[in-house]
C-alpha atoms as a PDB file:
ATOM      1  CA  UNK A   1      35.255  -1.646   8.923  1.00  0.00           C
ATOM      2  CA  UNK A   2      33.643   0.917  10.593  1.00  0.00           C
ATOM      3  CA  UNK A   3      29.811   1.142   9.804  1.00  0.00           C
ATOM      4  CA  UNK A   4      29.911   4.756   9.022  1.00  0.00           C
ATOM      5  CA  UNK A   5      32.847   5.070   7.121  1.00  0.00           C
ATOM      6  CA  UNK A   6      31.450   2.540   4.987  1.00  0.00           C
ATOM      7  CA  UNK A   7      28.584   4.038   4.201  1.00  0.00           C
ATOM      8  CA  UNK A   8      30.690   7.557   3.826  1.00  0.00           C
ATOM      9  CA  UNK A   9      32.117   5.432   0.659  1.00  0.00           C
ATOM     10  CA  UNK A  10      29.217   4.297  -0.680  1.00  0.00           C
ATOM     11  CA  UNK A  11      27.792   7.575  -0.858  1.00  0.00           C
ATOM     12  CA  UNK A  12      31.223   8.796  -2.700  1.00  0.00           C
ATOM     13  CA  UNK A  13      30.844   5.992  -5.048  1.00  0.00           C
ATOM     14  CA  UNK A  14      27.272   7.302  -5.730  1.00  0.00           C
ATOM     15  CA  UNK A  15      25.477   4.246  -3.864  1.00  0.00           C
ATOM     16  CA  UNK A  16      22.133   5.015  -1.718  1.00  0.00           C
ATOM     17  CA  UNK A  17      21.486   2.804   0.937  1.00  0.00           C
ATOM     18  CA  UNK A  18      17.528   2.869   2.650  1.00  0.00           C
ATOM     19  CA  UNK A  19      16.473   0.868   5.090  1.00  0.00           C
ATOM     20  CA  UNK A  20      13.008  -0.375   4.938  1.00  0.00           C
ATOM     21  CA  UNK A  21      10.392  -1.050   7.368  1.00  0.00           C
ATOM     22  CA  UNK A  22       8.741  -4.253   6.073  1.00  0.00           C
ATOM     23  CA  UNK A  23       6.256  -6.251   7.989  1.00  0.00           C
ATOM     24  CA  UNK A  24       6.466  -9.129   5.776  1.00  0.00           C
ATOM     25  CA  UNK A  25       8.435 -10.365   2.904  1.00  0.00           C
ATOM     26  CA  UNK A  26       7.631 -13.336   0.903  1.00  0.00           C
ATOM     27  CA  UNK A  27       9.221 -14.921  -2.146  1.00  0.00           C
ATOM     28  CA  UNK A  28       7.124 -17.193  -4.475  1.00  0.00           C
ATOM     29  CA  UNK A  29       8.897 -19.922  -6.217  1.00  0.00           C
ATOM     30  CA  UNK A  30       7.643 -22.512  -8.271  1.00  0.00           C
ATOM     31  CA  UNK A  31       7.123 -25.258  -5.467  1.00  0.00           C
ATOM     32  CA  UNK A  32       6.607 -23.042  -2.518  1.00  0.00           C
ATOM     33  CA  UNK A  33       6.424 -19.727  -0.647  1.00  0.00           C
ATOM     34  CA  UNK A  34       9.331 -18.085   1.611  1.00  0.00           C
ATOM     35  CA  UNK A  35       8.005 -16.102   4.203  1.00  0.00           C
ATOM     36  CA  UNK A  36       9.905 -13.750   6.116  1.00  0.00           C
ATOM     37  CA  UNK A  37       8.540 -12.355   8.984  1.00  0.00           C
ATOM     38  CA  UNK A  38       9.883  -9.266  11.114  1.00  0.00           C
ATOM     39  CA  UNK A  39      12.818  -9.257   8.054  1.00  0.00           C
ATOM     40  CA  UNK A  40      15.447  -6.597   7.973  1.00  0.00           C
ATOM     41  CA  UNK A  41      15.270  -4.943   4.399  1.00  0.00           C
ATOM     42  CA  UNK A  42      17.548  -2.652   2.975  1.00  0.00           C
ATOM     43  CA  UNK A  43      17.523  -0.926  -0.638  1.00  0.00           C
ATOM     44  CA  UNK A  44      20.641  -0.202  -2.380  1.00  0.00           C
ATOM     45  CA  UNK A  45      20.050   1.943  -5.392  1.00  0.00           C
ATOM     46  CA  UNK A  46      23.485   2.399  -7.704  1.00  0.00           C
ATOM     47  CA  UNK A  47      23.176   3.958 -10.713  1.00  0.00           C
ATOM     48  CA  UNK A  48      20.003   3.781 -11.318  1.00  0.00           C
ATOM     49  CA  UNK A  49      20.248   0.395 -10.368  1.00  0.00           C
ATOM     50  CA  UNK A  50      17.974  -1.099  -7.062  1.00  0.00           C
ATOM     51  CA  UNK A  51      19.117  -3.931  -5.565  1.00  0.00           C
ATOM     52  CA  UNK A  52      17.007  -5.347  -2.283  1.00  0.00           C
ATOM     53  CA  UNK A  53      18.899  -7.202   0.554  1.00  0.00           C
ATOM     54  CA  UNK A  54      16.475  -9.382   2.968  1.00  0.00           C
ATOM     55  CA  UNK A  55      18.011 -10.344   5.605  1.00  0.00           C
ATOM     56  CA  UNK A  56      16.161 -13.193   8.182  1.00  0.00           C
ATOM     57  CA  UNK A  57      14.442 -16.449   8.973  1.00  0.00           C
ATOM     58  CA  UNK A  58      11.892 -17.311   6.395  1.00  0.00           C
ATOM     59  CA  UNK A  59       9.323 -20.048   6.904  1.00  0.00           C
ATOM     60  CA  UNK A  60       8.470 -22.123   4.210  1.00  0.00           C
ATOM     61  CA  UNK A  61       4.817 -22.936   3.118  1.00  0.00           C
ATOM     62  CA  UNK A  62       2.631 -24.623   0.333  1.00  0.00           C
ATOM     63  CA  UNK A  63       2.566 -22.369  -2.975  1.00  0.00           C
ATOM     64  CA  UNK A  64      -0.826 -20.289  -2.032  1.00  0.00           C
ATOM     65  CA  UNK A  65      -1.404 -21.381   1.468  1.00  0.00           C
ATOM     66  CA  UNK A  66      -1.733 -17.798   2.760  1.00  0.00           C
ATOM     67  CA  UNK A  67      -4.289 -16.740  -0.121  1.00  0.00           C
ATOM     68  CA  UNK A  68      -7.417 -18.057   1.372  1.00  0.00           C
ATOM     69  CA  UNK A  69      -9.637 -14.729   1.171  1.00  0.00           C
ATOM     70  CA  UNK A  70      -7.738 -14.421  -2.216  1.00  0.00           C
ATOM     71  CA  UNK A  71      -9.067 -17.927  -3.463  1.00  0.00           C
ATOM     72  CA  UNK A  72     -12.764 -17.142  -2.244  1.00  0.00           C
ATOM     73  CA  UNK A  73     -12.640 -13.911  -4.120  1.00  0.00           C
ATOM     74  CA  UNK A  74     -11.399 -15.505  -7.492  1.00  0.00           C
ATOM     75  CA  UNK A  75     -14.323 -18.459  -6.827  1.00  0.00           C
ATOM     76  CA  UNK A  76     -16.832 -15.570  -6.479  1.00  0.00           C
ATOM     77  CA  UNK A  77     -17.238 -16.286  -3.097  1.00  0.00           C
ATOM     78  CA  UNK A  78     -17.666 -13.981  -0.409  1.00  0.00           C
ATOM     79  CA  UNK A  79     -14.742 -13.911   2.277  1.00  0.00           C
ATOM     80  CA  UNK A  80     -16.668 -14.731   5.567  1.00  0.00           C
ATOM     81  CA  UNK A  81     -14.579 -11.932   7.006  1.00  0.00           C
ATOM     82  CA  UNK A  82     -16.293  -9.399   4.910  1.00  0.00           C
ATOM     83  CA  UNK A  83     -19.459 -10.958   6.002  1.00  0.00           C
ATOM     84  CA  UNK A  84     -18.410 -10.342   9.986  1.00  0.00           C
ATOM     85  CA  UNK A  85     -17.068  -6.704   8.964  1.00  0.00           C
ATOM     86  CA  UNK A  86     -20.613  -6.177   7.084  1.00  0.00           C
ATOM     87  CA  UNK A  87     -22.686  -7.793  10.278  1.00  0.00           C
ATOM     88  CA  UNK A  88     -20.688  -5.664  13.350  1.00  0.00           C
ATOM     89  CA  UNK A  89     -20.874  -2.265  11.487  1.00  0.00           C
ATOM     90  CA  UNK A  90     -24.319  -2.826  10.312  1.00  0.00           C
ATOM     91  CA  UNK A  91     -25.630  -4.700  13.386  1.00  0.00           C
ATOM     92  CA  UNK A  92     -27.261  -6.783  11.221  1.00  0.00           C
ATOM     93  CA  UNK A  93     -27.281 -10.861  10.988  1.00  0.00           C
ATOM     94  CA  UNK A  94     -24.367 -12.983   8.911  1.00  0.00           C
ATOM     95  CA  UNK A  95     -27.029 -13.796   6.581  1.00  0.00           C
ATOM     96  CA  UNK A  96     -28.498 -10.329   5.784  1.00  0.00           C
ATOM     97  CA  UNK A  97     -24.845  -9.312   5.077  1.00  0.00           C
ATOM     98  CA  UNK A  98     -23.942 -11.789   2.918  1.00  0.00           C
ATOM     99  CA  UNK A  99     -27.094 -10.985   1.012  1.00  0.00           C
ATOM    100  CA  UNK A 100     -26.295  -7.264   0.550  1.00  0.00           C
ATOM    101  CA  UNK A 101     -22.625  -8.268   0.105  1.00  0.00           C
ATOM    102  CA  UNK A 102     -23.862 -10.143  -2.923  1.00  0.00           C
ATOM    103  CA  UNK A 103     -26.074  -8.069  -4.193  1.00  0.00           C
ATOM    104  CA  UNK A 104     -23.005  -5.016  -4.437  1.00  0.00           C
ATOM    105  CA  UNK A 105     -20.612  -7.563  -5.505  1.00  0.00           C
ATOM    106  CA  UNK A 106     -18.652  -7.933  -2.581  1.00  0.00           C
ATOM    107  CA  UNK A 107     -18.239  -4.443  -2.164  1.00  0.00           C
ATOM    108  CA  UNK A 108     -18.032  -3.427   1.921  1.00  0.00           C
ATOM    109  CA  UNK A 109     -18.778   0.082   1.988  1.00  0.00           C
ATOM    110  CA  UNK A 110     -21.970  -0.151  -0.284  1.00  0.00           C
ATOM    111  CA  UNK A 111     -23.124  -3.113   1.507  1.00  0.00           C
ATOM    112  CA  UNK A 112     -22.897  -1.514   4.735  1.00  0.00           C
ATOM    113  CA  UNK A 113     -24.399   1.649   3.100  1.00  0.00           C
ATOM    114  CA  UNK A 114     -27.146  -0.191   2.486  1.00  0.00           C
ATOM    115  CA  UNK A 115     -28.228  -0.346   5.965  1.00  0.00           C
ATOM    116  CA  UNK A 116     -27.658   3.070   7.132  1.00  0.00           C
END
């Protein structure tokens, strides 16, 4: 069927079809993570009702294997890329911002404020 008389019908039928621009997509399950990566995503809203179509290759990884900054956060760490963002704006050494990082509880902008 022709692409636009299909959607033509949907829209009689009262069904609104978007197409999104998503970077990434990724589905937890209980084992595992599916990642989808450049995915085509498209929103179908009918009656009220949404309904998301993902359409692509996903790769498969370990249950939080992409959550590393995450993890450090929730340990009360501080990410060592906060501690390179701090250090190039601030022009100051790793070890100054991590201390300042620390001391504003992990906050960036205040402990880059605190060198300025």
């Amino acid at each position: 069927m022709n692409p636009r008389k299909m959607k033509q019908m949907m829209k009689q039928m009262g069904i609104d079809v978007t197409e999104l621009d998503a970077e990434e997509v990724v589905i937890k399950t209980a084992d595992e993570e599916l990642v989808f990566s450049d995915a085509q995503v498209t929103r179908m809203d009918a009656q009220g009702q949404e309904t998301y179509q993902v359409v692509g290759e996903p790769e498969t990884r370990e249950l939080g294997a992409g959550d590393d900054a995450a993890d450090e956060a929730a340990a009360g760490e501080i990410p060592e890329s906060d501690i390179e963002i701090v250090a190039q704006r601030a022009g100051v050494s790793k070890d100054d911002a991590r201390e300042a990082l620390e001391a504003e509880d992990g906050d960036l902008a205040a402990a880059i404020a605190k060198f300025e």
